[in-house]
C-alpha atoms as a PDB file:
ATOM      1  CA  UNK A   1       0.000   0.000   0.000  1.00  0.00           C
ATOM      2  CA  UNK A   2       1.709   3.277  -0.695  1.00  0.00           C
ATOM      3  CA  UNK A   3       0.930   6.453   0.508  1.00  0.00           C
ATOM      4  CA  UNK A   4       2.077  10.409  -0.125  1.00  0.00           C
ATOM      5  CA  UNK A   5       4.210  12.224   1.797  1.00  0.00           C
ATOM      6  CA  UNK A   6       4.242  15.548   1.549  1.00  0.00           C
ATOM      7  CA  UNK A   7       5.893  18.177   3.555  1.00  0.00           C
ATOM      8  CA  UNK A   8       5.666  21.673   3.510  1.00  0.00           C
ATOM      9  CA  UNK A   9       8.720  24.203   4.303  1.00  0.00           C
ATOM     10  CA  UNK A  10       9.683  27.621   4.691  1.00  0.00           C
ATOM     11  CA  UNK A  11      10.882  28.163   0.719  1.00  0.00           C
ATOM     12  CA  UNK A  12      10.237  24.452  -0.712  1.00  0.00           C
ATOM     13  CA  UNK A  13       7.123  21.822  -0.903  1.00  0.00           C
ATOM     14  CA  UNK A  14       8.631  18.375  -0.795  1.00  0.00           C
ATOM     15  CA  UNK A  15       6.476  15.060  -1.751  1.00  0.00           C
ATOM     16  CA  UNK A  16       6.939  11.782  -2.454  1.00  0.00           C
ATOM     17  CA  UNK A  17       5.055   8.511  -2.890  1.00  0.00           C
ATOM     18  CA  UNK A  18       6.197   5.995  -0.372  1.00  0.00           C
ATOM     19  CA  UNK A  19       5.922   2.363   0.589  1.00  0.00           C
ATOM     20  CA  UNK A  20       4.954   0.528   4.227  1.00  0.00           C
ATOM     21  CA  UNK A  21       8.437   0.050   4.647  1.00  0.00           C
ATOM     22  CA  UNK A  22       9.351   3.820   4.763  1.00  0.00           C
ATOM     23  CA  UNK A  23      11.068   3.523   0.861  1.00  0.00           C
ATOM     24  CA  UNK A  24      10.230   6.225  -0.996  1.00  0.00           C
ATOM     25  CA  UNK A  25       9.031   5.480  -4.864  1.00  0.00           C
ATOM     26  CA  UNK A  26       8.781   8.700  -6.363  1.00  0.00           C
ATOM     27  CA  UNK A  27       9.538  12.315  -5.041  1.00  0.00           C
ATOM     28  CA  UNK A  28       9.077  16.209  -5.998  1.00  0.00           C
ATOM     29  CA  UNK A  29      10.136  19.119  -4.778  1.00  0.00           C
ATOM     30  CA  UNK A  30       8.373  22.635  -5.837  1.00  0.00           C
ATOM     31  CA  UNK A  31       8.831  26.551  -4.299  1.00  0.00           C
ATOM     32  CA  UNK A  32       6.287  27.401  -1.783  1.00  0.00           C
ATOM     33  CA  UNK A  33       4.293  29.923  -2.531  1.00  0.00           C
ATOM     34  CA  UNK A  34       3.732  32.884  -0.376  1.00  0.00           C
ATOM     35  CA  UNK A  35      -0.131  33.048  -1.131  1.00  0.00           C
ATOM     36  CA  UNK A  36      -1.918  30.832   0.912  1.00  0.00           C
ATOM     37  CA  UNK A  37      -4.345  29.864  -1.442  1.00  0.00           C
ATOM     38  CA  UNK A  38      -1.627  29.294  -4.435  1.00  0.00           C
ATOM     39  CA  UNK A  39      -0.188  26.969  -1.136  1.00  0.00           C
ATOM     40  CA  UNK A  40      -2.870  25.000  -0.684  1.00  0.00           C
ATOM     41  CA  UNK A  41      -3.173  24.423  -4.580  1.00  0.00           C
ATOM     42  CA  UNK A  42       0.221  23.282  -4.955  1.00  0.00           C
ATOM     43  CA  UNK A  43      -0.295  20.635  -2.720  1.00  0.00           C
ATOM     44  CA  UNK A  44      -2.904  19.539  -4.383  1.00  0.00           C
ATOM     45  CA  UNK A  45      -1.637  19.730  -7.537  1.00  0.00           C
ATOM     46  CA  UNK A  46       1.450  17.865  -6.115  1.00  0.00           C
ATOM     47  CA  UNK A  47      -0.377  15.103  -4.626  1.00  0.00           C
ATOM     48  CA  UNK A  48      -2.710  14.536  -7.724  1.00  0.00           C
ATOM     49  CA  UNK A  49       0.505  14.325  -9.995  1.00  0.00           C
ATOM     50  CA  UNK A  50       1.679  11.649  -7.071  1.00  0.00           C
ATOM     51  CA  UNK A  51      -1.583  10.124  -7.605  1.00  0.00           C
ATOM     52  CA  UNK A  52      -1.813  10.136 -11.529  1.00  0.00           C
ATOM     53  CA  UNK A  53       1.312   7.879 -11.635  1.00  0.00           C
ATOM     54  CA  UNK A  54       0.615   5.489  -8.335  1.00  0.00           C
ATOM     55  CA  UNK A  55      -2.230   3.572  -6.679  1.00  0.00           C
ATOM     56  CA  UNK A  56      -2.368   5.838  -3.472  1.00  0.00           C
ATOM     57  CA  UNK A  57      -4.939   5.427  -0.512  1.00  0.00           C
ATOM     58  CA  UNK A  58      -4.011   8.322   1.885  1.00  0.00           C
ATOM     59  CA  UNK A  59      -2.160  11.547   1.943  1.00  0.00           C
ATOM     60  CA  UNK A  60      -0.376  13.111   4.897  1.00  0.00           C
ATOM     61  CA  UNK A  61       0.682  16.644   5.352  1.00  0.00           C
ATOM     62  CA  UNK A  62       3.464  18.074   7.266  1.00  0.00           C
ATOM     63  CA  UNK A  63       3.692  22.040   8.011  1.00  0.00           C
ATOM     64  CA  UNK A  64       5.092  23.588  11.314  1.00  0.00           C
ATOM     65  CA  UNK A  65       2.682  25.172  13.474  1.00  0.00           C
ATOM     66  CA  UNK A  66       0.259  23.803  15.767  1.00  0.00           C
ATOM     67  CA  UNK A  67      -2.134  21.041  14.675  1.00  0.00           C
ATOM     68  CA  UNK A  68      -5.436  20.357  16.283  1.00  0.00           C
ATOM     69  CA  UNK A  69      -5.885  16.880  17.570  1.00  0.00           C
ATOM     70  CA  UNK A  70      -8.128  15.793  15.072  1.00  0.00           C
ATOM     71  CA  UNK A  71      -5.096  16.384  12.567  1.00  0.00           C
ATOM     72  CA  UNK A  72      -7.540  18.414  10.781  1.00  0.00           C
ATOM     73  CA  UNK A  73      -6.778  22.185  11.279  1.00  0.00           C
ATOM     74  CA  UNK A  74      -3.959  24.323  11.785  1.00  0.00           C
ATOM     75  CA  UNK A  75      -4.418  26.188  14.819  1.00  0.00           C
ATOM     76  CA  UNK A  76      -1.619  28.524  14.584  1.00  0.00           C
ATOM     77  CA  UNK A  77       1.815  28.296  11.938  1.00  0.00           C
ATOM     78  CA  UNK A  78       4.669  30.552  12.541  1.00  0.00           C
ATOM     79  CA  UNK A  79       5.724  31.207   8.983  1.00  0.00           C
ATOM     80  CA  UNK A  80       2.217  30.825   6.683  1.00  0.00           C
ATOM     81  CA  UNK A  81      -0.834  33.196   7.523  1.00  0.00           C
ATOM     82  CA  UNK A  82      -3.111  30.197   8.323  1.00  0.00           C
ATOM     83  CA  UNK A  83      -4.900  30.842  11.849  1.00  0.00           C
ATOM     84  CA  UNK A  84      -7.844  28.094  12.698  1.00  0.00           C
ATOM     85  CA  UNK A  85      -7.198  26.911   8.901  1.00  0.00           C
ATOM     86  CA  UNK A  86      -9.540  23.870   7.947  1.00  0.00           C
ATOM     87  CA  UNK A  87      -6.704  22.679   6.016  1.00  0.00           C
ATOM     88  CA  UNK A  88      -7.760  19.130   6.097  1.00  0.00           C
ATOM     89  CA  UNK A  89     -10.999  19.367   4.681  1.00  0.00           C
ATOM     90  CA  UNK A  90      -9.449  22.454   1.723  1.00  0.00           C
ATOM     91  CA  UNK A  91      -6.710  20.030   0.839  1.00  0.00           C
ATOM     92  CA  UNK A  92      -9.107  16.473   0.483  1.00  0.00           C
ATOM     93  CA  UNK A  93     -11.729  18.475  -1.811  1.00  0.00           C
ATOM     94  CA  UNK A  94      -8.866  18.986  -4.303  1.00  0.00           C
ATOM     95  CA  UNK A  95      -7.286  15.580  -3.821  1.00  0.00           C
ATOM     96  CA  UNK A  96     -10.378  12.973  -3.192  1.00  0.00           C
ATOM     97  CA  UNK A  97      -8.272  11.068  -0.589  1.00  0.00           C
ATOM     98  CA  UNK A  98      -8.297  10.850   2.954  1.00  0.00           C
ATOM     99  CA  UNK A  99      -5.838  13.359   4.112  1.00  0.00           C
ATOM    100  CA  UNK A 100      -4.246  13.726   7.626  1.00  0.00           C
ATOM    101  CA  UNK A 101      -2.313  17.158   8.606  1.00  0.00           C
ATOM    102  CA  UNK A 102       0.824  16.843  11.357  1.00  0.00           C
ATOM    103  CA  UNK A 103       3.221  18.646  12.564  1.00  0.00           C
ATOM    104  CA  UNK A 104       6.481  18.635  10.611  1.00  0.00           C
ATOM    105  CA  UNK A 105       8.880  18.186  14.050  1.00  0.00           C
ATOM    106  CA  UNK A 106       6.574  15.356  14.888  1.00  0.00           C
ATOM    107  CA  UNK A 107       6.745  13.333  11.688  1.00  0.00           C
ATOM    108  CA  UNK A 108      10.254  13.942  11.045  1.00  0.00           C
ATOM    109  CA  UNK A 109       9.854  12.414  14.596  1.00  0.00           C
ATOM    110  CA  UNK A 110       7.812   9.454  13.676  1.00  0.00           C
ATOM    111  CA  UNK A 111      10.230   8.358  10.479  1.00  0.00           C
ATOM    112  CA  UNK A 112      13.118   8.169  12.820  1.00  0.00           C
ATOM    113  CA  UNK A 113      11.268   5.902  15.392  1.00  0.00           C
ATOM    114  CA  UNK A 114      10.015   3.495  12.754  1.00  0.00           C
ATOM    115  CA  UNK A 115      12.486   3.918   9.752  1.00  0.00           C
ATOM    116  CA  UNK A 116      15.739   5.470  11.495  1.00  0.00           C
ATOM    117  CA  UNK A 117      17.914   5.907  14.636  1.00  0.00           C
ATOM    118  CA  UNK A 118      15.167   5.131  16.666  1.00  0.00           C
ATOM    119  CA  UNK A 119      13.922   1.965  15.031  1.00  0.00           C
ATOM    120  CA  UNK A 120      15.012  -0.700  17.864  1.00  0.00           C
ATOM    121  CA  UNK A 121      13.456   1.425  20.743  1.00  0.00           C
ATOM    122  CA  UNK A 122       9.853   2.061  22.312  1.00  0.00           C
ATOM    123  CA  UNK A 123      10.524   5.321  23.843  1.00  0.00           C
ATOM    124  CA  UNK A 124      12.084   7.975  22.369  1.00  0.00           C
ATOM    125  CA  UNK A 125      12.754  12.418  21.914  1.00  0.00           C
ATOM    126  CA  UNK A 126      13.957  14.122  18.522  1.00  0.00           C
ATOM    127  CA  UNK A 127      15.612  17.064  18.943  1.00  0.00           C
ATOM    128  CA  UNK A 128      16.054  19.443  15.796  1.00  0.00           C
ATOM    129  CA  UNK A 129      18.594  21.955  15.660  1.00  0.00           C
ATOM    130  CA  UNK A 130      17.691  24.012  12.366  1.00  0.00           C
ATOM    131  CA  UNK A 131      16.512  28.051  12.488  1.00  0.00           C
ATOM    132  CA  UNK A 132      14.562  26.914  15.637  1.00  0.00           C
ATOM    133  CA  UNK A 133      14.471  23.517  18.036  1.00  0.00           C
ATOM    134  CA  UNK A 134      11.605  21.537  16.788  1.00  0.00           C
ATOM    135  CA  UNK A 135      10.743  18.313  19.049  1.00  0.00           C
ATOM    136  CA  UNK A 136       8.905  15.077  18.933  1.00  0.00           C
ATOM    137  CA  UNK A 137       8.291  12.592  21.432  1.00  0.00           C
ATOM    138  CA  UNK A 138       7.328   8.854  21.431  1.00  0.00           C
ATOM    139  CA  UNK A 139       6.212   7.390  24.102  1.00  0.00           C
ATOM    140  CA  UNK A 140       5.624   3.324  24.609  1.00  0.00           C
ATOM    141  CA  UNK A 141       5.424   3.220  20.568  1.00  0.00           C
ATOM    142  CA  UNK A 142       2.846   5.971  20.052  1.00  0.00           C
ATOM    143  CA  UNK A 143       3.050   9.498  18.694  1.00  0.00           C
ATOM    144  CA  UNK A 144       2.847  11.554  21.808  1.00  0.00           C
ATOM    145  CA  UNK A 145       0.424  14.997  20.784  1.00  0.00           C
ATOM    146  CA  UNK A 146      -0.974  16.105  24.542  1.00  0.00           C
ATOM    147  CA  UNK A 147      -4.508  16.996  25.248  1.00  0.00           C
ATOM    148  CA  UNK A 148      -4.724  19.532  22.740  1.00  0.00           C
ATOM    149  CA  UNK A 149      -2.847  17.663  20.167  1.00  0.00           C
ATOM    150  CA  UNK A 150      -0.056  20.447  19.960  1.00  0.00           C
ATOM    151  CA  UNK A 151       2.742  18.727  23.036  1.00  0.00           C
ATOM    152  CA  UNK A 152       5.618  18.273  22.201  1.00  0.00           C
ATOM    153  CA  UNK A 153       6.947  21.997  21.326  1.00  0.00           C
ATOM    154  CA  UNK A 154      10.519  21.317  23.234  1.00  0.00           C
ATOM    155  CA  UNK A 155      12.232  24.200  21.490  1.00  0.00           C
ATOM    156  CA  UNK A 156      10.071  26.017  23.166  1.00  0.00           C
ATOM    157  CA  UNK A 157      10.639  25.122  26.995  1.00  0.00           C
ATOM    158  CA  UNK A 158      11.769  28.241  29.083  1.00  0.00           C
ATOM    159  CA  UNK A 159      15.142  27.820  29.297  1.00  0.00           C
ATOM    160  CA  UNK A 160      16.437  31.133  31.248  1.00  0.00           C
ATOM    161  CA  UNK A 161      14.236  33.131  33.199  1.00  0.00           C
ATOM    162  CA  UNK A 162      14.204  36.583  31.993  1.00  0.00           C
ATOM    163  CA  UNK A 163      15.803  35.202  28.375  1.00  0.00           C
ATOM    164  CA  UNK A 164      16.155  36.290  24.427  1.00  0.00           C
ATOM    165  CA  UNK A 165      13.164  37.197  23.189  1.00  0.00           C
ATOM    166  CA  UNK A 166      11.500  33.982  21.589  1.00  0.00           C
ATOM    167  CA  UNK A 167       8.937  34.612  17.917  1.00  0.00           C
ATOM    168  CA  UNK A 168       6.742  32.639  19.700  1.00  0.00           C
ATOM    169  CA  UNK A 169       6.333  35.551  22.142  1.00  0.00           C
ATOM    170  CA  UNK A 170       7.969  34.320  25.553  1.00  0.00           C
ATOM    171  CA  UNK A 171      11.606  34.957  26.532  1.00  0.00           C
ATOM    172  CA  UNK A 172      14.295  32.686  27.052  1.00  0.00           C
ATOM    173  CA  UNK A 173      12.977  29.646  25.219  1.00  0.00           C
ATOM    174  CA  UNK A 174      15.860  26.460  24.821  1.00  0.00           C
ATOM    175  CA  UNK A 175      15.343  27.616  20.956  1.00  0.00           C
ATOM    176  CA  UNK A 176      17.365  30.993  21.666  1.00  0.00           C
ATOM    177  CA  UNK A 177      19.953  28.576  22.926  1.00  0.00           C
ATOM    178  CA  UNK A 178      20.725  25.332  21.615  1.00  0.00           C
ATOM    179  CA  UNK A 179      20.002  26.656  17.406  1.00  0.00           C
ATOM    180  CA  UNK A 180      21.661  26.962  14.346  1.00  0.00           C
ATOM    181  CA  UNK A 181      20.706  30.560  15.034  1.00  0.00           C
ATOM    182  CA  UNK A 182      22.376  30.292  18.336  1.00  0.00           C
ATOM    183  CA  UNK A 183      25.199  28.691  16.764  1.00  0.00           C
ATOM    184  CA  UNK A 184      25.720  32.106  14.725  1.00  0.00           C
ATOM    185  CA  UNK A 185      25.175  33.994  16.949  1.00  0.00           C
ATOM    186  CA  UNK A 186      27.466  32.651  19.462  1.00  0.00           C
ATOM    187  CA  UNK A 187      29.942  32.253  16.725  1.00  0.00           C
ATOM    188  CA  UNK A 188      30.100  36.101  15.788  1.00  0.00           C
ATOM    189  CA  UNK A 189      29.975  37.394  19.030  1.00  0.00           C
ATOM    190  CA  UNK A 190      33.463  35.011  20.300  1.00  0.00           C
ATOM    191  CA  UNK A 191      35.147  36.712  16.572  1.00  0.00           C
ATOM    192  CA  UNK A 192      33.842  40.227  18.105  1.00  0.00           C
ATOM    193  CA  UNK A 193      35.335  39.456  21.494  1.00  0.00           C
ATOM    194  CA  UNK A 194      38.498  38.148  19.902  1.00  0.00           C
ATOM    195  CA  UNK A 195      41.094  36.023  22.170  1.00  0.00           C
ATOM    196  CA  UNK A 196      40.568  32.624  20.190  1.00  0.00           C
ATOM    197  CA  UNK A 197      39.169  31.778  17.052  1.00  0.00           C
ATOM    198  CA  UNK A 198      41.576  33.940  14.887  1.00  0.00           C
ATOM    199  CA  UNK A 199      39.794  31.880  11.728  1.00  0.00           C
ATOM    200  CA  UNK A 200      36.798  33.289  13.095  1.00  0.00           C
ATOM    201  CA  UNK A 201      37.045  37.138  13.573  1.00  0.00           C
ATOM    202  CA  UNK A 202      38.728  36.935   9.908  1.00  0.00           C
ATOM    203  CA  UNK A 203      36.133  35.406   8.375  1.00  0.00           C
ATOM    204  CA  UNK A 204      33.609  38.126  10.866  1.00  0.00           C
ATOM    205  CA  UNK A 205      35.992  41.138   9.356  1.00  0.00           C
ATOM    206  CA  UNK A 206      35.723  39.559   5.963  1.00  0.00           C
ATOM    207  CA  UNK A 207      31.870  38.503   5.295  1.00  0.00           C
ATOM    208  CA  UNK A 208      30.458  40.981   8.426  1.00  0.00           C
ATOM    209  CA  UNK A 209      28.752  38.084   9.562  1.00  0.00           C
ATOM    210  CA  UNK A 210      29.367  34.434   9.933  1.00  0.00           C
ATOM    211  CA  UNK A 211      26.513  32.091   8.356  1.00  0.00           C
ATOM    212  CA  UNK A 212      25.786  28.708  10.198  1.00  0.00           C
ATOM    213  CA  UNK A 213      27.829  26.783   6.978  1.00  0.00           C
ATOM    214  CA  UNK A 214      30.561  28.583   7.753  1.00  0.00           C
ATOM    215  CA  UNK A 215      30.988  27.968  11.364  1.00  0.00           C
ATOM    216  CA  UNK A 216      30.068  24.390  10.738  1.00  0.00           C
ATOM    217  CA  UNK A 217      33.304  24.212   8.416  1.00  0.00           C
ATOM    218  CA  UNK A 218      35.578  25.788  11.220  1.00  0.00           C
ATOM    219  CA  UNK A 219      34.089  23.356  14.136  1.00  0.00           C
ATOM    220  CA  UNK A 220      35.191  20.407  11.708  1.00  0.00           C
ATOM    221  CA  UNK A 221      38.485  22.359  10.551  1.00  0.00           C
ATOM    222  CA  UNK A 222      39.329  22.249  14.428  1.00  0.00           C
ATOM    223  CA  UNK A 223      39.432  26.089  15.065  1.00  0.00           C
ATOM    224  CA  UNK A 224      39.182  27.440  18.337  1.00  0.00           C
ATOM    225  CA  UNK A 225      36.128  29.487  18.308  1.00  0.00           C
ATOM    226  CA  UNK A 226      33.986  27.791  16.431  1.00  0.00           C
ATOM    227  CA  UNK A 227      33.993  24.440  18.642  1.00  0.00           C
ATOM    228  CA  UNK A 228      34.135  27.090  21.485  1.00  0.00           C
ATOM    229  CA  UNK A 229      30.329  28.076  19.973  1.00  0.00           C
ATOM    230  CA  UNK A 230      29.468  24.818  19.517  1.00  0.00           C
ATOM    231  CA  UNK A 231      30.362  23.887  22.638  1.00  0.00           C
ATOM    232  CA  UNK A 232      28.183  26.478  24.139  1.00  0.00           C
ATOM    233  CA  UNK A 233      25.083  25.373  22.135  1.00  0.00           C
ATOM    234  CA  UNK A 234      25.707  21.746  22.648  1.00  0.00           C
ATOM    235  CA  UNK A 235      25.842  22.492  26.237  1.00  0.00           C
ATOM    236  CA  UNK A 236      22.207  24.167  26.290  1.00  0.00           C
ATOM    237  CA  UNK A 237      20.562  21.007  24.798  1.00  0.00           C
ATOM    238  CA  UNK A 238      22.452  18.849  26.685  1.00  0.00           C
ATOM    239  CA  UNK A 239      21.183  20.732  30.033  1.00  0.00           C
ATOM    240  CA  UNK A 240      17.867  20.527  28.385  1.00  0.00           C
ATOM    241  CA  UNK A 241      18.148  16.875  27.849  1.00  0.00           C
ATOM    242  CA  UNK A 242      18.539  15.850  31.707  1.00  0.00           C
ATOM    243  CA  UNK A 243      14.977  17.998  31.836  1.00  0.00           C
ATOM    244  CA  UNK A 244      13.575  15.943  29.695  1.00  0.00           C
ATOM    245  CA  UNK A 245      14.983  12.824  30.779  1.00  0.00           C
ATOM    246  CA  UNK A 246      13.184  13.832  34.172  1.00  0.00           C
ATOM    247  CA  UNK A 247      10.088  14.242  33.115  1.00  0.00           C
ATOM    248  CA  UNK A 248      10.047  11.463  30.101  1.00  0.00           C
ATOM    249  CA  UNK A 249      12.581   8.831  30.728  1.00  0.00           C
ATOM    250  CA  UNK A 250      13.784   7.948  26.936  1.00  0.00           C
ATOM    251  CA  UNK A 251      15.414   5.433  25.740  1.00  0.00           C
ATOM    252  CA  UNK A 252      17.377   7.651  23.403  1.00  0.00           C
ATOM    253  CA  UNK A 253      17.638  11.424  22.333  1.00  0.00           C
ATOM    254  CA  UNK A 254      17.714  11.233  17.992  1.00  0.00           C
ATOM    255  CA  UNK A 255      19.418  14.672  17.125  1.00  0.00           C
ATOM    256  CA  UNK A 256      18.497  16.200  13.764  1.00  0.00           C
ATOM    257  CA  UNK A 257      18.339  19.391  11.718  1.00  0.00           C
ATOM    258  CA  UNK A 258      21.638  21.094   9.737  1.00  0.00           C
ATOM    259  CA  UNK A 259      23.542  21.364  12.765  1.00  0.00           C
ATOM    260  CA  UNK A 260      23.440  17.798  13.692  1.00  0.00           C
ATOM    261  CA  UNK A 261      25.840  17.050  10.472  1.00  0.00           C
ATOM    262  CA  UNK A 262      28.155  17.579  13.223  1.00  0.00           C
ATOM    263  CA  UNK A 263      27.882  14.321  14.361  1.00  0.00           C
ATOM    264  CA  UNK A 264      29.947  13.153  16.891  1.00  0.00           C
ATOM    265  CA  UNK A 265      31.514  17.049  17.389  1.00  0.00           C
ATOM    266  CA  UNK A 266      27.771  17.849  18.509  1.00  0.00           C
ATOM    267  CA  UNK A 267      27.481  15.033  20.341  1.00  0.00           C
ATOM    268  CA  UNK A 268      30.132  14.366  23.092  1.00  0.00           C
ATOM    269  CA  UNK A 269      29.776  18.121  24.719  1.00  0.00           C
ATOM    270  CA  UNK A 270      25.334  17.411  24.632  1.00  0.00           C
ATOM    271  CA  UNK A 271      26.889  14.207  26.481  1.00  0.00           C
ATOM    272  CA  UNK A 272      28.774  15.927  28.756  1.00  0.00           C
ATOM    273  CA  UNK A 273      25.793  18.394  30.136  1.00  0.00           C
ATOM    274  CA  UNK A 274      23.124  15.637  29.940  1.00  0.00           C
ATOM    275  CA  UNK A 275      25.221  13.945  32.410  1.00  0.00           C
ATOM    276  CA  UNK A 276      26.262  16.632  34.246  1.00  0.00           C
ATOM    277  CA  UNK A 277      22.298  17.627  34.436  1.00  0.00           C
ATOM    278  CA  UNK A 278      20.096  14.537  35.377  1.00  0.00           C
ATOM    279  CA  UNK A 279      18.726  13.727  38.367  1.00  0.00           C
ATOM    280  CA  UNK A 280      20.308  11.026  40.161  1.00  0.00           C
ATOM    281  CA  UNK A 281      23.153  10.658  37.787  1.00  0.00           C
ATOM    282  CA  UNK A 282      25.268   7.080  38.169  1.00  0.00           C
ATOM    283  CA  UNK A 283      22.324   5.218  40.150  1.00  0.00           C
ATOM    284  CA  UNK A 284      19.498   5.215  37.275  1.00  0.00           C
ATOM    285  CA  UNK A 285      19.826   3.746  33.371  1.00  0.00           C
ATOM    286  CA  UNK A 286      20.828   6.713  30.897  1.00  0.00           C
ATOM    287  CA  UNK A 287      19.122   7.251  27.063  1.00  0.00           C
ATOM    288  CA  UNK A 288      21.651   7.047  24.091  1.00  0.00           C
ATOM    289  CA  UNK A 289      21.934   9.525  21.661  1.00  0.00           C
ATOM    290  CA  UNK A 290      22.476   9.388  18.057  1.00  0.00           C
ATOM    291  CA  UNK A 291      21.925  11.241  15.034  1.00  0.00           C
ATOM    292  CA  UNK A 292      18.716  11.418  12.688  1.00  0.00           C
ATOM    293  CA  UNK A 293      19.325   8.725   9.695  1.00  0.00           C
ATOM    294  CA  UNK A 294      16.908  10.028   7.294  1.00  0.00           C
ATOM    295  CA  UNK A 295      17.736  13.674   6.757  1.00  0.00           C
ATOM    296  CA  UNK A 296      15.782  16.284   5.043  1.00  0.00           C
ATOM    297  CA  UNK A 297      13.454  13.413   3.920  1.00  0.00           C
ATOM    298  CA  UNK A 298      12.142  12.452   7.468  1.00  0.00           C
ATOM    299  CA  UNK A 299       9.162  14.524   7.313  1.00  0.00           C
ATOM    300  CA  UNK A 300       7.531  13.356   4.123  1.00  0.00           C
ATOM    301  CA  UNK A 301       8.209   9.665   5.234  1.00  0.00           C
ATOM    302  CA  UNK A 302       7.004  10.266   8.502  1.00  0.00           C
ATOM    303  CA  UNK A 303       3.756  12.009   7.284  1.00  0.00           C
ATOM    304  CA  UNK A 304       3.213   9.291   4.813  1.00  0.00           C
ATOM    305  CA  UNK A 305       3.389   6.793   7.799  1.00  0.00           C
ATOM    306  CA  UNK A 306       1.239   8.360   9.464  1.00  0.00           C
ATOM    307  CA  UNK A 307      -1.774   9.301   6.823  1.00  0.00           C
ATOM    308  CA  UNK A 308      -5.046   7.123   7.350  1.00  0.00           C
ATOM    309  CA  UNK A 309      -6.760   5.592   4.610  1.00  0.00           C
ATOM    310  CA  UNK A 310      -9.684   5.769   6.561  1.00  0.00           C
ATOM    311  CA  UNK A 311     -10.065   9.995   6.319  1.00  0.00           C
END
């Protein structure tokens, strides 16, 4: 039985047609377009073309924002003008398929745990570091959503009192902190406060300000600064890891997004707080960590996964 995938970003639509064992068959990719109406009809024009070519009983939808738990509206969404948005019922009178909505950090979530990193466990947290800290959280094999069907939103856990000022309106949220935003701007501010990381405040005097790519290259280049920066940010989620394993008790932390290319350089200093953070370290079991598997594909498989054929 295969099902589309289809997941909806910031400046790209991704979808693809994909099989019960999280393969996918066929994919696209298409700009997304600022109008909200031209949105919604690339979608469906994306997942009829899917259709046209494949024998497809269900549609899923990933977009960031907060999904009701009927996976049938978007409540709120940070970067499209939807508010309340019946997007469920818009999208299946275009496509004539049952079609389920979800949040993006949740089935980017959901691939891991069935398809990825997090395959051989029963309870596990995804942590994204991209622009923002997107989170998803499985719980004894199931897809936890909370009673309003929008849990879940780590990235946006107080993290200092009294904080950065967060979009989502609060201060201080572990987003601010443990980012590839907060990687940049931890990065330019050690180049403006000089001392170490000469690669760094040349590359701050050359460009005027470092991009997330760049740093990324210096961490794995070994200079100074830039694993000082990483160090920082890795530290943050880390802290914010012994939190969660408090309250949740994974098996394992699955770290994702552009900074988690990283790898093991990301890693070892999240290690270090985590340890350094939970309660009743060295007389209770610890969660592994490990890096998401399936990359920038995670969310259409894990949407597609999660679609009903039963609308």
């Amino acid at each position: 039985m295969l099902k589309v995938g289809i997941d909806i970003g910031g400046t790209k639509i991704a979808g693809g047609v994909v099989d019960l064992q999280g393969r996918i068959v066929e994919k696209l990719r298409v700009d997304t377009p600022i109008d909200t109406g031209a949105l919604a009809a690339a979608v469906v024009d994306m997942a009829n073309h899917l259709r046209a070519r494949h024998e497809v009983s269900a549609v899923g939808v990933a977009a960031a924002g907060f999904i009701d738990r009927d996976r049938a509206t978007v409540i709120h969404a940070p970067n499209i003008a939807w508010r309340n948005e019946p997007l469920k019922a818009v999208l299946e009178a275009g496509i004539g398929v049952p079609v389920t909505i979800e949040n993006d950090a949740n089935a980017a979530g959901w691939a891991e745990f069935r398809f990825g990193a997090g395959r051989d466990v029963d309870n596990m947290v995804m942590l994204t570091m991209g622009t923002g800290v997107g989170g998803a959280i499985v719980i004894d094999g199931a897809l936890f959503r909370g009673g309003h069907g929008i849990g879940g939103e780590l990235g946006h856990m107080r993290f200092t009192r009294d904080g950065l000022p967060c979009g989502c309106g609060q201060n201080g949220c572990l987003e601010q902190y443990a980012s590839g935003r907060a990687l940049q701007r931890e990065a330019n501010a050690i180049a403006d406060a000089g001392g170490i990381g000469t690669a760094l405040a040349a590359l701050r005097a050359e460009k005027g300000t470092i991009s997330g790519p760049a740093v990324s290259r210096l961490v794995l280049a070994g200079d100074e600064g830039a694993v000082e920066a990483l160090r920082r940010v890795a530290t943050a989620l880390g802290e914010a890891c012994g939190g969660f394993q408090a309250v949740l008790d994974p098996e394992l932390f699955v770290i994702g997004g552009g900074v988690a290319q990283l790898g093991d350089d990301l890693l070892e200093p999240v290690r270090i707080a985590y340890e350094t953070s939970l309660p009743g370290y060295g007389d209770r079991p610890i969660a592994a960590f490990a890096i998401a598997e399936l990359g920038n594909d995670a969310g259409l498989i894990g949407v597609a996964d999660l679609a009903s054929a039963e609308g």
